[in-house]
PDB file of N, CA and C in Angstrom:
ATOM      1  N   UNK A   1     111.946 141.850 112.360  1.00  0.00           N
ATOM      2  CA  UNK A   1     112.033 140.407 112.185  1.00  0.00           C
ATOM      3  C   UNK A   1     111.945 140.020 110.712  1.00  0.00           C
ATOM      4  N   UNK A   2     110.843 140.487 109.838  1.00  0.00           N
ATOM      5  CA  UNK A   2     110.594 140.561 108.658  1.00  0.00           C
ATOM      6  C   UNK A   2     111.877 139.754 107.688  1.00  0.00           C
ATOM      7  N   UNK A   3     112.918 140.751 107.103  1.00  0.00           N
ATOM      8  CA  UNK A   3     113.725 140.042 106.345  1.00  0.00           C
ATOM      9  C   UNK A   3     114.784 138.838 107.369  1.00  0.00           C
ATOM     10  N   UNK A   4     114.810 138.886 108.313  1.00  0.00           N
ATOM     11  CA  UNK A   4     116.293 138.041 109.103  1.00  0.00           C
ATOM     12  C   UNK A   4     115.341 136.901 109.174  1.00  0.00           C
ATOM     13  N   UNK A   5     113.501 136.471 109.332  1.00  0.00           N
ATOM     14  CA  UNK A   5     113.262 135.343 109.756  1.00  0.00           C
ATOM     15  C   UNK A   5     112.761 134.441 108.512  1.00  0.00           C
ATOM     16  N   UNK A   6     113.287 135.008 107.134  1.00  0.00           N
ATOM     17  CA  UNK A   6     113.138 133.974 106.101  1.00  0.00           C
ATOM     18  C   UNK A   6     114.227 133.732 106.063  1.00  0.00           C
ATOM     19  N   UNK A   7     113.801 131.252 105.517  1.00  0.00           N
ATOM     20  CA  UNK A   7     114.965 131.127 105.020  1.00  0.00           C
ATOM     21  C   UNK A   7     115.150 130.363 103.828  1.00  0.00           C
ATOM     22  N   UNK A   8     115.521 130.002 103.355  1.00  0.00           N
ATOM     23  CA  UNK A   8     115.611 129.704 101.919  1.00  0.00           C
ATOM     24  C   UNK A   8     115.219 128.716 101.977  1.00  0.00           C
ATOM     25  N   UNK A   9     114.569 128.178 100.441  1.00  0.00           N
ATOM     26  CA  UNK A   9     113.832 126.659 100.222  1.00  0.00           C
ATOM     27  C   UNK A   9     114.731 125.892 100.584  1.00  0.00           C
ATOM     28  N   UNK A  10     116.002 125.637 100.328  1.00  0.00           N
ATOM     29  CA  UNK A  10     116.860 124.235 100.921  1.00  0.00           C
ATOM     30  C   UNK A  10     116.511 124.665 102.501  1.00  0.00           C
ATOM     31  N   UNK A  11     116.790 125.768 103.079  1.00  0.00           N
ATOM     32  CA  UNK A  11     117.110 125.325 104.445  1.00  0.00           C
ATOM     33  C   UNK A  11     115.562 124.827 105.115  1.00  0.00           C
ATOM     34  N   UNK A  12     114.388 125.479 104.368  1.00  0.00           N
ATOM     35  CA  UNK A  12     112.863 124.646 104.945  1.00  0.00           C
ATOM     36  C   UNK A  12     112.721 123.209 104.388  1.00  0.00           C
ATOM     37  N   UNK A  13     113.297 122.882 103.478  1.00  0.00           N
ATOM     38  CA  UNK A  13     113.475 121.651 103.064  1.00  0.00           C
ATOM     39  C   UNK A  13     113.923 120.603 103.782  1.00  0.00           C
ATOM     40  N   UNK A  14     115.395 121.428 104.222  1.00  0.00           N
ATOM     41  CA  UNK A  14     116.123 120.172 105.213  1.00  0.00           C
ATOM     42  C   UNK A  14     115.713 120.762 106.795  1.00  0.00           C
ATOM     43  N   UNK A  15     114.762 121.463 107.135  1.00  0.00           N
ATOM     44  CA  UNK A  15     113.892 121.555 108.226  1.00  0.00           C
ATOM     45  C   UNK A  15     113.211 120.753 108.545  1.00  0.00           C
ATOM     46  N   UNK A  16     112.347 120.490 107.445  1.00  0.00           N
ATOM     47  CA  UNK A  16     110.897 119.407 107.050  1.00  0.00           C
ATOM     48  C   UNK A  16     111.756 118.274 107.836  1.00  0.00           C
ATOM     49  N   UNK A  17     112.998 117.606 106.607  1.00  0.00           N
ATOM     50  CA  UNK A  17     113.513 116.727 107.259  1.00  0.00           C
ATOM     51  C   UNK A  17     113.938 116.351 108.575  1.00  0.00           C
ATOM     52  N   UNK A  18     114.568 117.125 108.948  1.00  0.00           N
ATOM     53  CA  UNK A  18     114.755 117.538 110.297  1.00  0.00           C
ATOM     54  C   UNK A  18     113.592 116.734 111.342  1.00  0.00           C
ATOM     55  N   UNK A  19     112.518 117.672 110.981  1.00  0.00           N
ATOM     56  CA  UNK A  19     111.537 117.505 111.948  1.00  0.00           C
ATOM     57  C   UNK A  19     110.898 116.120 111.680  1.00  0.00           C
ATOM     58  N   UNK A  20     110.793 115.768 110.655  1.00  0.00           N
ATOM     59  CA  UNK A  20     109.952 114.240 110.517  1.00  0.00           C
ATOM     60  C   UNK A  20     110.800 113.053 110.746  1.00  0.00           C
ATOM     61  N   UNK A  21     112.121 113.115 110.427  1.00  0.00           N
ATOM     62  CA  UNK A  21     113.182 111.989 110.964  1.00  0.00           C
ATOM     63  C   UNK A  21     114.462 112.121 111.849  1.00  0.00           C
ATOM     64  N   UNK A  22     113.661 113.043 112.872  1.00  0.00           N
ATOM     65  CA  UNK A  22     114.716 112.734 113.866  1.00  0.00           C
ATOM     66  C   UNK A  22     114.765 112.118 114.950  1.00  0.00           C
ATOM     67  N   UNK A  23     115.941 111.882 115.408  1.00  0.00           N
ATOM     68  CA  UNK A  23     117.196 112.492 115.554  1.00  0.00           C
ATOM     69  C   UNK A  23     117.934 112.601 114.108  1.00  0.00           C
ATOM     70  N   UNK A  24     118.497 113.016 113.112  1.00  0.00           N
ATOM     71  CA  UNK A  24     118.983 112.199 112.043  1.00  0.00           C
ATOM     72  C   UNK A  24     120.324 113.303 111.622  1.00  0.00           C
ATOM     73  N   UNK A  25     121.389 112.352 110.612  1.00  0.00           N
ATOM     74  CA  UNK A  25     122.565 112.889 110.935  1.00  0.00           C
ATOM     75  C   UNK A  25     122.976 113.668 109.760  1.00  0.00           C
ATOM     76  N   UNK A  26     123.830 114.419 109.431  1.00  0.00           N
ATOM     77  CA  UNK A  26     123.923 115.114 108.078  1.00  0.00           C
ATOM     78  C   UNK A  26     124.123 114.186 107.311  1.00  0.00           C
ATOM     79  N   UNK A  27     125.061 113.294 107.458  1.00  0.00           N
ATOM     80  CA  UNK A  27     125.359 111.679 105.937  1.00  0.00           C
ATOM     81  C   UNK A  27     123.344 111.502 106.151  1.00  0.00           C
ATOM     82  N   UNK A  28     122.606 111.102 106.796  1.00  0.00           N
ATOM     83  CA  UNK A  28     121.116 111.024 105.926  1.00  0.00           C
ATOM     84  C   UNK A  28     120.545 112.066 104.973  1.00  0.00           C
ATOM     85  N   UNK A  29     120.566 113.112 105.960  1.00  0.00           N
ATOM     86  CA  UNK A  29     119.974 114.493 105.038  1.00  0.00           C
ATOM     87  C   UNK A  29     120.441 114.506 104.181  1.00  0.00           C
ATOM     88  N   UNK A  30     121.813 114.513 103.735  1.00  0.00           N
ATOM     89  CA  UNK A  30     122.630 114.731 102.354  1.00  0.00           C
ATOM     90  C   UNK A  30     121.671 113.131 101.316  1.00  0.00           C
ATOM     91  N   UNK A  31     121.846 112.351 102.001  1.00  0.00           N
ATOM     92  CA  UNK A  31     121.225 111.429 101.306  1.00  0.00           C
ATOM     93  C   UNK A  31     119.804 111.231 100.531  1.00  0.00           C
ATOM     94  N   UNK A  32     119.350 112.157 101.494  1.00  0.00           N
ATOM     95  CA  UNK A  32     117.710 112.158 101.413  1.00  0.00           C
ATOM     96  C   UNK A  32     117.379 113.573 100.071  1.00  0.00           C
ATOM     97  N   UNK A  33     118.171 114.330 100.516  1.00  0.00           N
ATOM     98  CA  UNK A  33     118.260 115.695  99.470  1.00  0.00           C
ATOM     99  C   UNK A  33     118.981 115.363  98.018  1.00  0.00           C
ATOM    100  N   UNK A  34     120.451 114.855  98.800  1.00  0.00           N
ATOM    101  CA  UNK A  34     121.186 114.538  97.369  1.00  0.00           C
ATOM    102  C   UNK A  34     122.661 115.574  97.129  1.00  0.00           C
ATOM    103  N   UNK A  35     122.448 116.699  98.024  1.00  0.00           N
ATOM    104  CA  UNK A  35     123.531 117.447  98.271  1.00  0.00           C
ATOM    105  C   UNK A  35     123.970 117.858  99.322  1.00  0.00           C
ATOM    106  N   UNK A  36     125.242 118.134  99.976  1.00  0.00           N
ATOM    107  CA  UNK A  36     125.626 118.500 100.992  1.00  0.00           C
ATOM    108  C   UNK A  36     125.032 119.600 102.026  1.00  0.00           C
ATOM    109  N   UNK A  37     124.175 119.055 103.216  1.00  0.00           N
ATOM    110  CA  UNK A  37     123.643 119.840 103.677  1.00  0.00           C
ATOM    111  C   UNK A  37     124.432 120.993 104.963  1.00  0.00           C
ATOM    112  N   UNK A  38     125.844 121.116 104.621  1.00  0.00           N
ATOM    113  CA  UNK A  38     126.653 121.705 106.009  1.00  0.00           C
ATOM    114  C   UNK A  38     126.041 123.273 105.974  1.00  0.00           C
ATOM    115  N   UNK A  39     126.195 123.729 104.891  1.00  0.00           N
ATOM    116  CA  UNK A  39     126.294 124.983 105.482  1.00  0.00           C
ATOM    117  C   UNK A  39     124.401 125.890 105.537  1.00  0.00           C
ATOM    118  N   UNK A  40     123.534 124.721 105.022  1.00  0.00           N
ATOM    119  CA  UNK A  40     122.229 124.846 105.730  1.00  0.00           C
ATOM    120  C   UNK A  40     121.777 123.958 107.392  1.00  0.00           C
ATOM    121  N   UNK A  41     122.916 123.442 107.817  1.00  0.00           N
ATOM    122  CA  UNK A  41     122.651 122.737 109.064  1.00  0.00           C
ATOM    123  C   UNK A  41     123.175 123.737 109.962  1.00  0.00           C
ATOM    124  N   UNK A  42     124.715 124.636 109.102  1.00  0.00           N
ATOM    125  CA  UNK A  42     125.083 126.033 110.328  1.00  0.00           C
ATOM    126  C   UNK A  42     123.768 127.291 110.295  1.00  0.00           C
ATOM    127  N   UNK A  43     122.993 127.483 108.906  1.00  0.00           N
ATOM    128  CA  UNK A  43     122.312 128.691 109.172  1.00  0.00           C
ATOM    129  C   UNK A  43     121.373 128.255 110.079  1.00  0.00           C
ATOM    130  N   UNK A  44     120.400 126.851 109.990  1.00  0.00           N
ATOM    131  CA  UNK A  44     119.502 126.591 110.909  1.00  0.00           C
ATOM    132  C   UNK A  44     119.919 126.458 112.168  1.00  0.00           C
ATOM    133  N   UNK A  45     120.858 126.070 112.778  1.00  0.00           N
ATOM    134  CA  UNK A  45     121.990 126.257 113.990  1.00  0.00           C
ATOM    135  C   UNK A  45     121.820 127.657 114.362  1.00  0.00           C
ATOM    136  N   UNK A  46     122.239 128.354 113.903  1.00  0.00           N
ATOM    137  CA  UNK A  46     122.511 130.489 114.306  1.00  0.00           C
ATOM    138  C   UNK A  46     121.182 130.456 114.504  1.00  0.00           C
ATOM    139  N   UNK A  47     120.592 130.106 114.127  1.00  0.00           N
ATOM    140  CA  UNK A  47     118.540 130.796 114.125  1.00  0.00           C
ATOM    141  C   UNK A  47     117.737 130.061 114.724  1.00  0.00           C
ATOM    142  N   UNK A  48     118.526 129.202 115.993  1.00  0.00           N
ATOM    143  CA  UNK A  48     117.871 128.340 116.941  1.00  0.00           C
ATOM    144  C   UNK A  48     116.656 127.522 116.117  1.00  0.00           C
ATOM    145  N   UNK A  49     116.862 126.843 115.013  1.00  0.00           N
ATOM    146  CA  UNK A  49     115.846 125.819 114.716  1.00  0.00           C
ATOM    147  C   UNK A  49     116.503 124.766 114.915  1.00  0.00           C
ATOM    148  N   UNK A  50     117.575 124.468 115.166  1.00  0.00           N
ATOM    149  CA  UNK A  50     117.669 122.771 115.300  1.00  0.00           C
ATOM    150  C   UNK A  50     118.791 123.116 116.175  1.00  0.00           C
ATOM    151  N   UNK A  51     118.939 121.815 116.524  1.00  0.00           N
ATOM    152  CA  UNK A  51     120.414 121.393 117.436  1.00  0.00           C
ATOM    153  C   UNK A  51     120.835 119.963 117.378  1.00  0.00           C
ATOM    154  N   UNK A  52     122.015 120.077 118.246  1.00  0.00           N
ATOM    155  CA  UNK A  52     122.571 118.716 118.290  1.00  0.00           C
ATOM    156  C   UNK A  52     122.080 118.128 119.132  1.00  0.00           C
ATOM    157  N   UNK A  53     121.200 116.966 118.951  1.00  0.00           N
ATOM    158  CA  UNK A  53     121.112 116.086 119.831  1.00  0.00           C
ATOM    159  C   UNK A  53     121.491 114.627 120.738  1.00  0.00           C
ATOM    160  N   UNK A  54     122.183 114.441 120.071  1.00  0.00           N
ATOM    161  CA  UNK A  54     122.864 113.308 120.289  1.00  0.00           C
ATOM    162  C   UNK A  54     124.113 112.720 119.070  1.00  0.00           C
ATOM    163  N   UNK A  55     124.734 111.644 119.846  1.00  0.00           N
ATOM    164  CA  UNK A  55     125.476 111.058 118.588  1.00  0.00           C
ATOM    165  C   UNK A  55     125.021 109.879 118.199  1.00  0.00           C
ATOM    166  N   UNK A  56     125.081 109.331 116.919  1.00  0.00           N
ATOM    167  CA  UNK A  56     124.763 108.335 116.858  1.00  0.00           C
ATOM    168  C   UNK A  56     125.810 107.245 117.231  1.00  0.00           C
ATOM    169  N   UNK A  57     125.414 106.023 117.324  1.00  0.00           N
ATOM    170  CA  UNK A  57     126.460 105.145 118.230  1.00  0.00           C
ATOM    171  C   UNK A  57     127.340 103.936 117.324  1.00  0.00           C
ATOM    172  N   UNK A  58     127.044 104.039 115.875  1.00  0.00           N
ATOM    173  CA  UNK A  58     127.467 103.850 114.849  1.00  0.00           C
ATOM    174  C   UNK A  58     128.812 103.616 114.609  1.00  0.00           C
ATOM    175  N   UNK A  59     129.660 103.737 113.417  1.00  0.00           N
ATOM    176  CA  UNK A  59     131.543 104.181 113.382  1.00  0.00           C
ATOM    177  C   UNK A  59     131.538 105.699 113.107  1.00  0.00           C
ATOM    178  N   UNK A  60     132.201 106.394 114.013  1.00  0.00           N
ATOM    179  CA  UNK A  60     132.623 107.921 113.657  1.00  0.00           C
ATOM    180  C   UNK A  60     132.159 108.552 114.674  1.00  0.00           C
ATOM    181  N   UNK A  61     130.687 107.775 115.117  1.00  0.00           N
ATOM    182  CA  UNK A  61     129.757 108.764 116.080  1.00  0.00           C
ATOM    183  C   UNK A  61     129.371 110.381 115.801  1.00  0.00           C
ATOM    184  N   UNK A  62     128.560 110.176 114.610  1.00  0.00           N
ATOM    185  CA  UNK A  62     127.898 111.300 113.775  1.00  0.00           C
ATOM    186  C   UNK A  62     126.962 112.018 114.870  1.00  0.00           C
ATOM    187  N   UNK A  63     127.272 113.341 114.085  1.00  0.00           N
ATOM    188  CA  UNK A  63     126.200 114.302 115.746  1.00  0.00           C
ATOM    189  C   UNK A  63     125.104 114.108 114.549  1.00  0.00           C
ATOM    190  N   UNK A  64     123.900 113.796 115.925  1.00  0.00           N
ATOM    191  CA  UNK A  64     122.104 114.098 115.521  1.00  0.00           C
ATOM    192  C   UNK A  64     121.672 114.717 115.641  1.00  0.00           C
ATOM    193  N   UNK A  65     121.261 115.309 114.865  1.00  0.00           N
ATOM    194  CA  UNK A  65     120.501 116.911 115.060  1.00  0.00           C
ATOM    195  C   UNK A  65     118.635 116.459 115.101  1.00  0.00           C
ATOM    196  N   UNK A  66     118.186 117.770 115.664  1.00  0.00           N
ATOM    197  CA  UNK A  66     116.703 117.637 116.102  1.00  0.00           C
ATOM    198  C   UNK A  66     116.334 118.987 115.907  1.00  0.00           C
ATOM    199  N   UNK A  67     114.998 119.216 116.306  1.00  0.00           N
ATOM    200  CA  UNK A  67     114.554 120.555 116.217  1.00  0.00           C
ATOM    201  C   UNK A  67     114.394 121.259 117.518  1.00  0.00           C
ATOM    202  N   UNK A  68     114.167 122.515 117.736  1.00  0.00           N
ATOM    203  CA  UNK A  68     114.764 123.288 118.892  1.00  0.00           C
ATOM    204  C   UNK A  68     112.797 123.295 119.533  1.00  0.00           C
ATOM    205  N   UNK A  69     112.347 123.767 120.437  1.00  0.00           N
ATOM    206  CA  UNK A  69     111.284 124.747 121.197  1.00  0.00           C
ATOM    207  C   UNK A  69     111.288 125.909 120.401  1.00  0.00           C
ATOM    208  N   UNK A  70     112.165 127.191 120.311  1.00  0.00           N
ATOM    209  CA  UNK A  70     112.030 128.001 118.878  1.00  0.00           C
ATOM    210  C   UNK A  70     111.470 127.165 117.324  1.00  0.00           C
ATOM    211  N   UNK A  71     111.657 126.131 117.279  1.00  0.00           N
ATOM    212  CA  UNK A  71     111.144 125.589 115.903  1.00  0.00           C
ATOM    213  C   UNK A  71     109.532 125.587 115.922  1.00  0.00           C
ATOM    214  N   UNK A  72     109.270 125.325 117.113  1.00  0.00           N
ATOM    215  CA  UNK A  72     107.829 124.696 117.300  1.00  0.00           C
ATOM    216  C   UNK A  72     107.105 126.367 117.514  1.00  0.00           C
ATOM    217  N   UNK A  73     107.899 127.189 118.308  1.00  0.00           N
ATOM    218  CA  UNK A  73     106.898 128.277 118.746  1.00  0.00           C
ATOM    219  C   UNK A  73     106.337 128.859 117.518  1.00  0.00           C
ATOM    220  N   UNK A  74     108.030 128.722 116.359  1.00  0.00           N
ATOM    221  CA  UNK A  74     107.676 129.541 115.176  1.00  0.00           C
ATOM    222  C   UNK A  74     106.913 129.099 114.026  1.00  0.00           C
ATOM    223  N   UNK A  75     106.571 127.842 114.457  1.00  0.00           N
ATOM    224  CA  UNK A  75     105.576 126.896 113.304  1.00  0.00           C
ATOM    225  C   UNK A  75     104.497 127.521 113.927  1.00  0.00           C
ATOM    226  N   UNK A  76     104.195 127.508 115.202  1.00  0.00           N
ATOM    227  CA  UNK A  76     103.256 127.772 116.105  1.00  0.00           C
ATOM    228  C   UNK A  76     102.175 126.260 116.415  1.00  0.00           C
ATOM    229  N   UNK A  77     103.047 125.110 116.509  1.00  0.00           N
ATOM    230  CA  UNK A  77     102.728 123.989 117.316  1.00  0.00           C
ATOM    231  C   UNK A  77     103.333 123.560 118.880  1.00  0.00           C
ATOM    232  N   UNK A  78     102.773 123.324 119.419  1.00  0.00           N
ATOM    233  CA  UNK A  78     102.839 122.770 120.902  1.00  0.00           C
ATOM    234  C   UNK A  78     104.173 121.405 120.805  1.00  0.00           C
ATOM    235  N   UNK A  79     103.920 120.799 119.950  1.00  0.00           N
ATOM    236  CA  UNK A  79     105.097 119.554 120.161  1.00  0.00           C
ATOM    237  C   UNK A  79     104.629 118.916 118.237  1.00  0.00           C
ATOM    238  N   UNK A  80     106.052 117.975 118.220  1.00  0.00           N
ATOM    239  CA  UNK A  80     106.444 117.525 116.818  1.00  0.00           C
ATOM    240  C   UNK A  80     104.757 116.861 116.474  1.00  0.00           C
ATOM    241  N   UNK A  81     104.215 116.269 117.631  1.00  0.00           N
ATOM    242  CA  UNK A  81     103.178 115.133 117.289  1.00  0.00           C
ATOM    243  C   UNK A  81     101.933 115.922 116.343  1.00  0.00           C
ATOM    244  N   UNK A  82     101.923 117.714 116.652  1.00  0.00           N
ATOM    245  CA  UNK A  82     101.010 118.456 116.278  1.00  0.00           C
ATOM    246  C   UNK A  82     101.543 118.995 114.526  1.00  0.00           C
ATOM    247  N   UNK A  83     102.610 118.158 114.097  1.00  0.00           N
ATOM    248  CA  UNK A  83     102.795 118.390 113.062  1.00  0.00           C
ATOM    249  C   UNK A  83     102.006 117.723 111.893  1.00  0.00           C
ATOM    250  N   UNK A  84     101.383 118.202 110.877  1.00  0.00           N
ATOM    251  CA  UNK A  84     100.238 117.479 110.030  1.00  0.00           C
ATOM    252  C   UNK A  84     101.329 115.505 109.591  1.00  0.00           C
ATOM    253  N   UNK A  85     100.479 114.822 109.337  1.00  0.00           N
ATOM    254  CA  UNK A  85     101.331 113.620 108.939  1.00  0.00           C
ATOM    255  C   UNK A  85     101.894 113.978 107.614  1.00  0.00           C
ATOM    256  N   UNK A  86     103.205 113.041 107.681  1.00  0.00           N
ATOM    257  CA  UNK A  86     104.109 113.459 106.398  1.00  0.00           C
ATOM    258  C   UNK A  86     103.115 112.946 104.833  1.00  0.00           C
ATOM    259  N   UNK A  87     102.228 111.883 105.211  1.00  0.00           N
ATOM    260  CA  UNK A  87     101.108 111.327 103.984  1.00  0.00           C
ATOM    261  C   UNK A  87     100.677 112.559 103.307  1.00  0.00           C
ATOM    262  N   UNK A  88     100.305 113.657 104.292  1.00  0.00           N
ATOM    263  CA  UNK A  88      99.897 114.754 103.596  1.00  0.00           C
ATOM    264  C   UNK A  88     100.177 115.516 102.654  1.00  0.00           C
ATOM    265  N   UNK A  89     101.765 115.322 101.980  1.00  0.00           N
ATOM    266  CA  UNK A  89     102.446 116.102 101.474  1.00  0.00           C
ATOM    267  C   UNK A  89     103.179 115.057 100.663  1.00  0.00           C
ATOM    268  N   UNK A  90     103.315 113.756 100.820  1.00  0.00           N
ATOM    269  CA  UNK A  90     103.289 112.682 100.159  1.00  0.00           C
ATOM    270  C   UNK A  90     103.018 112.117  98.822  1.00  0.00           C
ATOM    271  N   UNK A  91     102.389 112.449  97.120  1.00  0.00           N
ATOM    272  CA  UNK A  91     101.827 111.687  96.350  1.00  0.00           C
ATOM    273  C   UNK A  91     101.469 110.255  96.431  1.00  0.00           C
ATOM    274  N   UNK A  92     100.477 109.278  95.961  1.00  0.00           N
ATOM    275  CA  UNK A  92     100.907 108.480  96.088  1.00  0.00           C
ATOM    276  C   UNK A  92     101.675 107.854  94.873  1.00  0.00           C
ATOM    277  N   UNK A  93     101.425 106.578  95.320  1.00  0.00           N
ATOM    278  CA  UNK A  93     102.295 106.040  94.158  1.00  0.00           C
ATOM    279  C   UNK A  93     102.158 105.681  92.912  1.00  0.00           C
ATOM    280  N   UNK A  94     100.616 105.670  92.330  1.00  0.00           N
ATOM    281  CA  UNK A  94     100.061 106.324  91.455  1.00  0.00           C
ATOM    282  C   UNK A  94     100.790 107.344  90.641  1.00  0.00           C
ATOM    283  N   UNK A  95     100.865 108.474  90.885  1.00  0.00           N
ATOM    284  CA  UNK A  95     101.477 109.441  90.814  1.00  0.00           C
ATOM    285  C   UNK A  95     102.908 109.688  90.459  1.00  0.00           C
ATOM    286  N   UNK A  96     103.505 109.175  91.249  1.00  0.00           N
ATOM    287  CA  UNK A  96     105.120 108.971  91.537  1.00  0.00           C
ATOM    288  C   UNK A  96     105.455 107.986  90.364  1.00  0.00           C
ATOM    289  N   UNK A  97     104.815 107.268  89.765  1.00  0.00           N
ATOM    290  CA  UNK A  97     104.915 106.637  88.543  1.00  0.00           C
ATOM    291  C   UNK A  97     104.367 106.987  87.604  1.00  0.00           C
ATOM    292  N   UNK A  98     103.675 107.513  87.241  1.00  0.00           N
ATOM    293  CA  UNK A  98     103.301 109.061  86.414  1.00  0.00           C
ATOM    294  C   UNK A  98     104.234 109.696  85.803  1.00  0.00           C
ATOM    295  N   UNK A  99     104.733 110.371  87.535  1.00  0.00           N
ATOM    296  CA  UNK A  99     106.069 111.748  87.079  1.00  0.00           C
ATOM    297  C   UNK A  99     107.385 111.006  86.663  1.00  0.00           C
ATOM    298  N   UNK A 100     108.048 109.591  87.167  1.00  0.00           N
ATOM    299  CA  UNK A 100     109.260 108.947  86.857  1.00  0.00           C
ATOM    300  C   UNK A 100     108.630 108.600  85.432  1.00  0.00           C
ATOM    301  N   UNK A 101     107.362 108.324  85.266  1.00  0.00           N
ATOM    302  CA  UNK A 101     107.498 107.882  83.802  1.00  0.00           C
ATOM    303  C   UNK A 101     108.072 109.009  82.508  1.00  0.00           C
ATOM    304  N   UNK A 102     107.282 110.302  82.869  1.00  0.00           N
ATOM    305  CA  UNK A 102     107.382 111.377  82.255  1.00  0.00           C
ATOM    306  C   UNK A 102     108.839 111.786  82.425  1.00  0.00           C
ATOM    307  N   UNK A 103     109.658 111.275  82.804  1.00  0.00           N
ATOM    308  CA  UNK A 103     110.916 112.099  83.087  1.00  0.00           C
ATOM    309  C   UNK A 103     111.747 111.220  82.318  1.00  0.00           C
ATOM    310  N   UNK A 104     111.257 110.248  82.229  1.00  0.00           N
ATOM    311  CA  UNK A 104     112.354 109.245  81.140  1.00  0.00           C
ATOM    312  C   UNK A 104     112.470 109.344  80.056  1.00  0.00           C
ATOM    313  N   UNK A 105     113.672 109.145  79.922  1.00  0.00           N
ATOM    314  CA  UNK A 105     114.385 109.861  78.343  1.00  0.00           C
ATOM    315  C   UNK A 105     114.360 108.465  77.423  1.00  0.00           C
ATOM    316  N   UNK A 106     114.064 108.432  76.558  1.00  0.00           N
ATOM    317  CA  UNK A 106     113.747 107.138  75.577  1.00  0.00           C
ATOM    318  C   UNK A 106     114.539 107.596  74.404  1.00  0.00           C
ATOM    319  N   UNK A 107     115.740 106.997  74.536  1.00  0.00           N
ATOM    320  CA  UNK A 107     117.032 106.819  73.082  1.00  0.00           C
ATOM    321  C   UNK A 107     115.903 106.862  72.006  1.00  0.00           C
ATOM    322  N   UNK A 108     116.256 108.282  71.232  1.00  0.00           N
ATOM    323  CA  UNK A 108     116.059 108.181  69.876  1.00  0.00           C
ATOM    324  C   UNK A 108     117.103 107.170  68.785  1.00  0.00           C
ATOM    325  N   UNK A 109     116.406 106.549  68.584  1.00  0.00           N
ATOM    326  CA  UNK A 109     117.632 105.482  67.639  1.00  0.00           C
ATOM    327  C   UNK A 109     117.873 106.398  66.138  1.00  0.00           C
ATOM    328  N   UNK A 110     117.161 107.040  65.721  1.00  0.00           N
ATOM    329  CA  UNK A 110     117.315 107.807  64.462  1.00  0.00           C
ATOM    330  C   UNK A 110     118.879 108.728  64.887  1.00  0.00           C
ATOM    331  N   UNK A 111     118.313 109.366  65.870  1.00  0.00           N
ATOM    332  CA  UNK A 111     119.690 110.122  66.408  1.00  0.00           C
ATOM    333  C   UNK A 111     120.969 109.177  66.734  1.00  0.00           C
ATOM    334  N   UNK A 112     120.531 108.522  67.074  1.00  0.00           N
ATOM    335  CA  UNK A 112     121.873 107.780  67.645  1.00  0.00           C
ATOM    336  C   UNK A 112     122.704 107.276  66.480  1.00  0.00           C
ATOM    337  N   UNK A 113     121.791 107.049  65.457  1.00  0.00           N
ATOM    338  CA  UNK A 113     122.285 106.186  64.304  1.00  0.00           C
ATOM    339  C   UNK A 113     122.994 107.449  63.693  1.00  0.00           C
ATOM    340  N   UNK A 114     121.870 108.700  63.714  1.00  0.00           N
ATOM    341  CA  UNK A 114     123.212 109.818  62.778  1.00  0.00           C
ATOM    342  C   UNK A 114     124.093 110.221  63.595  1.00  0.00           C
ATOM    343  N   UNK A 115     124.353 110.194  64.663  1.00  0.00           N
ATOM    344  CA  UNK A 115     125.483 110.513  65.212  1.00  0.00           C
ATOM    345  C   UNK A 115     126.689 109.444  65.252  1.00  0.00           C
ATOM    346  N   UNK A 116     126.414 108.381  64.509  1.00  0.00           N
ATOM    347  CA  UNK A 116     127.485 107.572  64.124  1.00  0.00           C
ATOM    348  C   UNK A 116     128.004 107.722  63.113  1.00  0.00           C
ATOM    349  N   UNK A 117     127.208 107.901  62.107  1.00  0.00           N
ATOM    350  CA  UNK A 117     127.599 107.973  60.718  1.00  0.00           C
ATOM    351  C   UNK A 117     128.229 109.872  60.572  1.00  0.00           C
ATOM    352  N   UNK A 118     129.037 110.227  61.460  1.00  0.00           N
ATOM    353  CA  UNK A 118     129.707 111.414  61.456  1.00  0.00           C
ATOM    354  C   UNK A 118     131.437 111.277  60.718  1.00  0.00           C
TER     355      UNK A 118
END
């Protein structure tokens, strides 16, 4: 079992998702991640963690995917409700304005100015 039952950080990533907002459709996941989640929605598919559950009733009628009974045995919870709350893993917002602050890039005007005068 060893090497075939790891799977890569995107595909536990869009697992997580999976499991905390479903039913939900690949246009969310892609949304929620930021990149196209198809060909981590087929590996979790082959390895019985998720399925299709429904369509949504929307324009196009997007399939909803959910998580399987294999998802839960292999977390080793009884049902989704025994999953810790998503708060847990959450920052708050404290925090989250912290890290967006630190990530912002603030125009050097010195630079900007010599890169005109080229």
């Amino acid at each position: 079992d060893g090497q075939q039952s790891r799977v890569s950080s995107a595909a536990l990533e869009t697992l997580a998702i999976i499991a905390y907002k479903q039913p939900i459709s690949r246009q969310q996941i892609s949304a929620i991640r930021g990149v196209d989640p198809e060909s981590v929605l087929r590996t979790l598919q082959a390895r019985g963690y998720i399925s299709e559950v429904s369509r949504d009733d929307g324009p196009g009628l997007a399939v909803l995917y959910g998580t399987t009974p294999l998802f839960l045995e292999r977390l080793g919870v009884n049902s989704l409700e025994d999953l810790p709350p998503i708060s847990d893993f959450v920052p708050d917002a404290g925090v989250v304005e912290a890290l967006e602050a630190g990530l912002r890039v603030v125009p050097d005007s010195t630079t900007a100015t010599a890169d005109t005068n080229d």
